[in-house]
N, C-alpha and C. Protein backbone atom coordinates (compact mmCIF):
# COMPACT_ATOMS: atom_id res chain seq x y z
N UNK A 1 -0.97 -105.29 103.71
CA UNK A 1 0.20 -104.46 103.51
C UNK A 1 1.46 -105.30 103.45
N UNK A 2 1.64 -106.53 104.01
CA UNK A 2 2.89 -106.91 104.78
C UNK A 2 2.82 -108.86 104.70
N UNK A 3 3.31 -109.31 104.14
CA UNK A 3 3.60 -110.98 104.69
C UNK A 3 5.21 -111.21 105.01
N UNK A 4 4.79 -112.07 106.04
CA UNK A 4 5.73 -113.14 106.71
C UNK A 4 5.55 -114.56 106.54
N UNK A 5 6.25 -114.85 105.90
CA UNK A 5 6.42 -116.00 105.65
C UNK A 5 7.40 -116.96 105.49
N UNK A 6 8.30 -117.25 106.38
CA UNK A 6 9.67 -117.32 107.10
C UNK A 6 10.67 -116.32 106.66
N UNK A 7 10.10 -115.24 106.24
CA UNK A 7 10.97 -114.36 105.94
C UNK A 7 10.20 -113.09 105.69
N UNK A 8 10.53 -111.96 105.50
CA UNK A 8 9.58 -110.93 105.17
C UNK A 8 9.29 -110.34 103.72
N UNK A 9 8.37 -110.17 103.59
CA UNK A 9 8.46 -109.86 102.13
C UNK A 9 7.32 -108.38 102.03
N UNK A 10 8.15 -107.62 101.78
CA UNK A 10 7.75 -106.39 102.02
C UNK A 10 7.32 -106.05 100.55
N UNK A 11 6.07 -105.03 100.47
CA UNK A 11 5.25 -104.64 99.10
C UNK A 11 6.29 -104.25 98.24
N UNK A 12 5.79 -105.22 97.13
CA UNK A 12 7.04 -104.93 95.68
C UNK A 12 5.73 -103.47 94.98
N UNK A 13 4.83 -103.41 94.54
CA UNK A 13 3.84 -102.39 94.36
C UNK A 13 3.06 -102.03 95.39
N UNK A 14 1.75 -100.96 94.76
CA UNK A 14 1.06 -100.74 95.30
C UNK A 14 1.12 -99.42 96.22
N UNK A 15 0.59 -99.29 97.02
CA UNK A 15 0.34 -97.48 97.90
C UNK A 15 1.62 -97.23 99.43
N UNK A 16 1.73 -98.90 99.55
CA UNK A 16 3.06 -98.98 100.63
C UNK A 16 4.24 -99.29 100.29
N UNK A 17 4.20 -99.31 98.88
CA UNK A 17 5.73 -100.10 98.45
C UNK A 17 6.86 -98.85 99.12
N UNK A 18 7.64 -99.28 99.74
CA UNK A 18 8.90 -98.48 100.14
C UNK A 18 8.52 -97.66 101.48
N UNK A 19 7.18 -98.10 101.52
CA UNK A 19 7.09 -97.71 103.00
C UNK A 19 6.84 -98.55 104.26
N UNK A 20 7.14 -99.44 104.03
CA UNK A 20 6.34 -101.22 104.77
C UNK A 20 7.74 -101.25 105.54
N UNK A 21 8.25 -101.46 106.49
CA UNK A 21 9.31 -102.41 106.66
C UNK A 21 9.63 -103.12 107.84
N UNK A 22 9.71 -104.54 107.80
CA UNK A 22 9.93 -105.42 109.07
C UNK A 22 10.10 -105.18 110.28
N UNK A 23 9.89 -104.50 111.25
CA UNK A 23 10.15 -104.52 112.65
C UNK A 23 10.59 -105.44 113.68
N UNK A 24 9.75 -106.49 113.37
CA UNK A 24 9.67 -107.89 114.31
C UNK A 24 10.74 -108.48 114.37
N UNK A 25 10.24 -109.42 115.61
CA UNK A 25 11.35 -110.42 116.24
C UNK A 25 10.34 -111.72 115.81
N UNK A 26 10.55 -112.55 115.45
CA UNK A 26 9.39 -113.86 115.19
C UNK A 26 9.81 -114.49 116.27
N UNK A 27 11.04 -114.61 116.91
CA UNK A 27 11.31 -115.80 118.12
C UNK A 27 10.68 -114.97 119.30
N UNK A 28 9.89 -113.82 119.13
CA UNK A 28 9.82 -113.14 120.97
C UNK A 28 8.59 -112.76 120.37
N UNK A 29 8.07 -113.37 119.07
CA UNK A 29 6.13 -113.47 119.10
C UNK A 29 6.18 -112.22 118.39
N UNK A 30 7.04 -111.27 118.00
CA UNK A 30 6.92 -109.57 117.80
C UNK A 30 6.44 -109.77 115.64
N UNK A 31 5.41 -109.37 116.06
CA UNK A 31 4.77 -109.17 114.49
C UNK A 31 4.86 -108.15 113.70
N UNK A 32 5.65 -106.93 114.45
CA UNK A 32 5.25 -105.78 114.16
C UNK A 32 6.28 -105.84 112.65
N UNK A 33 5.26 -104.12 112.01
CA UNK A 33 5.90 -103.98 110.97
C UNK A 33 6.07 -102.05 110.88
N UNK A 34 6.55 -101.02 110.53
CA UNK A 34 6.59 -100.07 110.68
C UNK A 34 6.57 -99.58 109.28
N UNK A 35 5.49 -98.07 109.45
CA UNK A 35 5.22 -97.60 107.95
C UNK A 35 6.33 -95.91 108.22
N UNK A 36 7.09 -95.94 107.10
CA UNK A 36 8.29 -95.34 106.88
C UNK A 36 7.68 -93.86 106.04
N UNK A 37 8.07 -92.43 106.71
CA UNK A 37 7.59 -91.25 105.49
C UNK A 37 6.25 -91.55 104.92
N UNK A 38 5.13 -91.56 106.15
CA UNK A 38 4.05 -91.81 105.96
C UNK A 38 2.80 -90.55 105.64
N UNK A 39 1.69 -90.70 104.53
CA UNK A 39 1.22 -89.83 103.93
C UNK A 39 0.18 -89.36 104.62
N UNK A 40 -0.89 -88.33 103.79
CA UNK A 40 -2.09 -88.04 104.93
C UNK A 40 -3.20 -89.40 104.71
N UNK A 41 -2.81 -89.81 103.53
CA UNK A 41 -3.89 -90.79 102.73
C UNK A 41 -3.55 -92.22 103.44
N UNK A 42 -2.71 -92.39 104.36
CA UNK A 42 -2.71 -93.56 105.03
C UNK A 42 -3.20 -93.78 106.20
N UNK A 43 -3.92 -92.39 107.07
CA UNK A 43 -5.00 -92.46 107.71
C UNK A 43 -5.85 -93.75 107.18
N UNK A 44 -6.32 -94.53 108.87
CA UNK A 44 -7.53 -95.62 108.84
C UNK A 44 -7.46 -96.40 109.44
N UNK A 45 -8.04 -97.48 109.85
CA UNK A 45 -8.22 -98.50 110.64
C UNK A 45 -7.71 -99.65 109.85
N UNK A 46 -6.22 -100.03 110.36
CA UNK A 46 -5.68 -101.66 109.95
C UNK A 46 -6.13 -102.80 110.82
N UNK A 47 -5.36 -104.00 110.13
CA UNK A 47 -6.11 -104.92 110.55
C UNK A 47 -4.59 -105.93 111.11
N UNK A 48 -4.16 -106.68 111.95
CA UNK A 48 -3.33 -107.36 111.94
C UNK A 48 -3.62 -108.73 112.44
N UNK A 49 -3.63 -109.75 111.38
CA UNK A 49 -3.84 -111.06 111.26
C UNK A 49 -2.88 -112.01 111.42
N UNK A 50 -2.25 -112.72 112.90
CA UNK A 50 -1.23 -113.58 112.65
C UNK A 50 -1.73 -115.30 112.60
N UNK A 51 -1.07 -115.92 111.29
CA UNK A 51 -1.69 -117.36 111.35
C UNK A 51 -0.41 -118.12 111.56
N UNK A 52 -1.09 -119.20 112.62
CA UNK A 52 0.80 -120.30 112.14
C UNK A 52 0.39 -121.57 113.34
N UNK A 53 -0.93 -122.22 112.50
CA UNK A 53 -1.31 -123.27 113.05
C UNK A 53 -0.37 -124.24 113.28
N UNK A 54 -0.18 -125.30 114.59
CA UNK A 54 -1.41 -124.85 115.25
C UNK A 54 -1.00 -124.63 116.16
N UNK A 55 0.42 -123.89 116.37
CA UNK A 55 0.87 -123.39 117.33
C UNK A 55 0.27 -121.62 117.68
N UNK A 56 0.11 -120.63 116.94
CA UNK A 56 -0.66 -119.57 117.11
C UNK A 56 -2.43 -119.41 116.44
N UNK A 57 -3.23 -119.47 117.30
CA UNK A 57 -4.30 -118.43 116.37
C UNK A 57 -5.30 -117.70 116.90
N UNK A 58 -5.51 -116.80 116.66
CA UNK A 58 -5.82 -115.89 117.45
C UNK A 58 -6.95 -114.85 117.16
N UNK A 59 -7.54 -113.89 117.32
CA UNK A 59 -8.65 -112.66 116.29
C UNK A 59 -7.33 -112.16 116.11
N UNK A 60 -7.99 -111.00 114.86
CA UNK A 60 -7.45 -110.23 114.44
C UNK A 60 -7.20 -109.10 115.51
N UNK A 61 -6.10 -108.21 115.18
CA UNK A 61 -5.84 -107.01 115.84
C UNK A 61 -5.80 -105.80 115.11
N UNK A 62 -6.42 -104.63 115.69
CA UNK A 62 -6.92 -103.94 115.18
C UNK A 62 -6.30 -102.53 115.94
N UNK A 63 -5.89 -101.32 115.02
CA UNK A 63 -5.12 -100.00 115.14
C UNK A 63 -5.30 -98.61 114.21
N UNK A 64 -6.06 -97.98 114.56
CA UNK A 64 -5.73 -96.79 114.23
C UNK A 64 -4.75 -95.75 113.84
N UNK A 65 -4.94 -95.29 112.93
CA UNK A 65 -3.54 -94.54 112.70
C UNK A 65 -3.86 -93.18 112.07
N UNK A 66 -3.83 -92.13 112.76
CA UNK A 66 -3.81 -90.55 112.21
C UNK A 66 -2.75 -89.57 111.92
N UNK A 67 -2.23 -89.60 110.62
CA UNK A 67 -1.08 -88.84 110.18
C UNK A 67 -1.67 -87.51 110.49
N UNK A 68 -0.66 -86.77 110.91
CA UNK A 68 -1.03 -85.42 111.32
C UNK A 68 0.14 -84.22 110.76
N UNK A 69 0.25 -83.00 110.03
CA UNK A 69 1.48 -82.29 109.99
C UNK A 69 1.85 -82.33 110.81
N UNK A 70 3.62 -81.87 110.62
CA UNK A 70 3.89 -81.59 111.76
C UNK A 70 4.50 -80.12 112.25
């Protein structure tokens, strides 16, 4: 959905474009990213992969997410 790569670069296409957007702090380790006016079709199990040898590496992290009306 999402790279960092000294900077953020949020989906130019695709099913998240305009809904992706940066959250994080990179100096306090914070990876996060937040999905904006989110659909029913984005229900599922993500995956969050941070690399940045060879100071971080780590498994993947893993989150659920169930859009619900409201």
């Amino acid at each position: 959905i999402f790279l960092y790569h000294g900077r953020a670069y949020p989906p130019d296409k695709g099913t998240f474009k305009g809904h992706a957007v940066w959250s994080g702090d990179v100096m306090k380790g914070d990876a996060s990213i937040t999905l904006q006016n989110v659909q029913f079709f984005f229900n599922g199990t993500y995956s969050c992969q941070v690399r940045n040898p060879p100071d971080f590496q780590g498994f993947a992290g893993e989150i659920s997410l169930k859009v619900v009306q409201k």
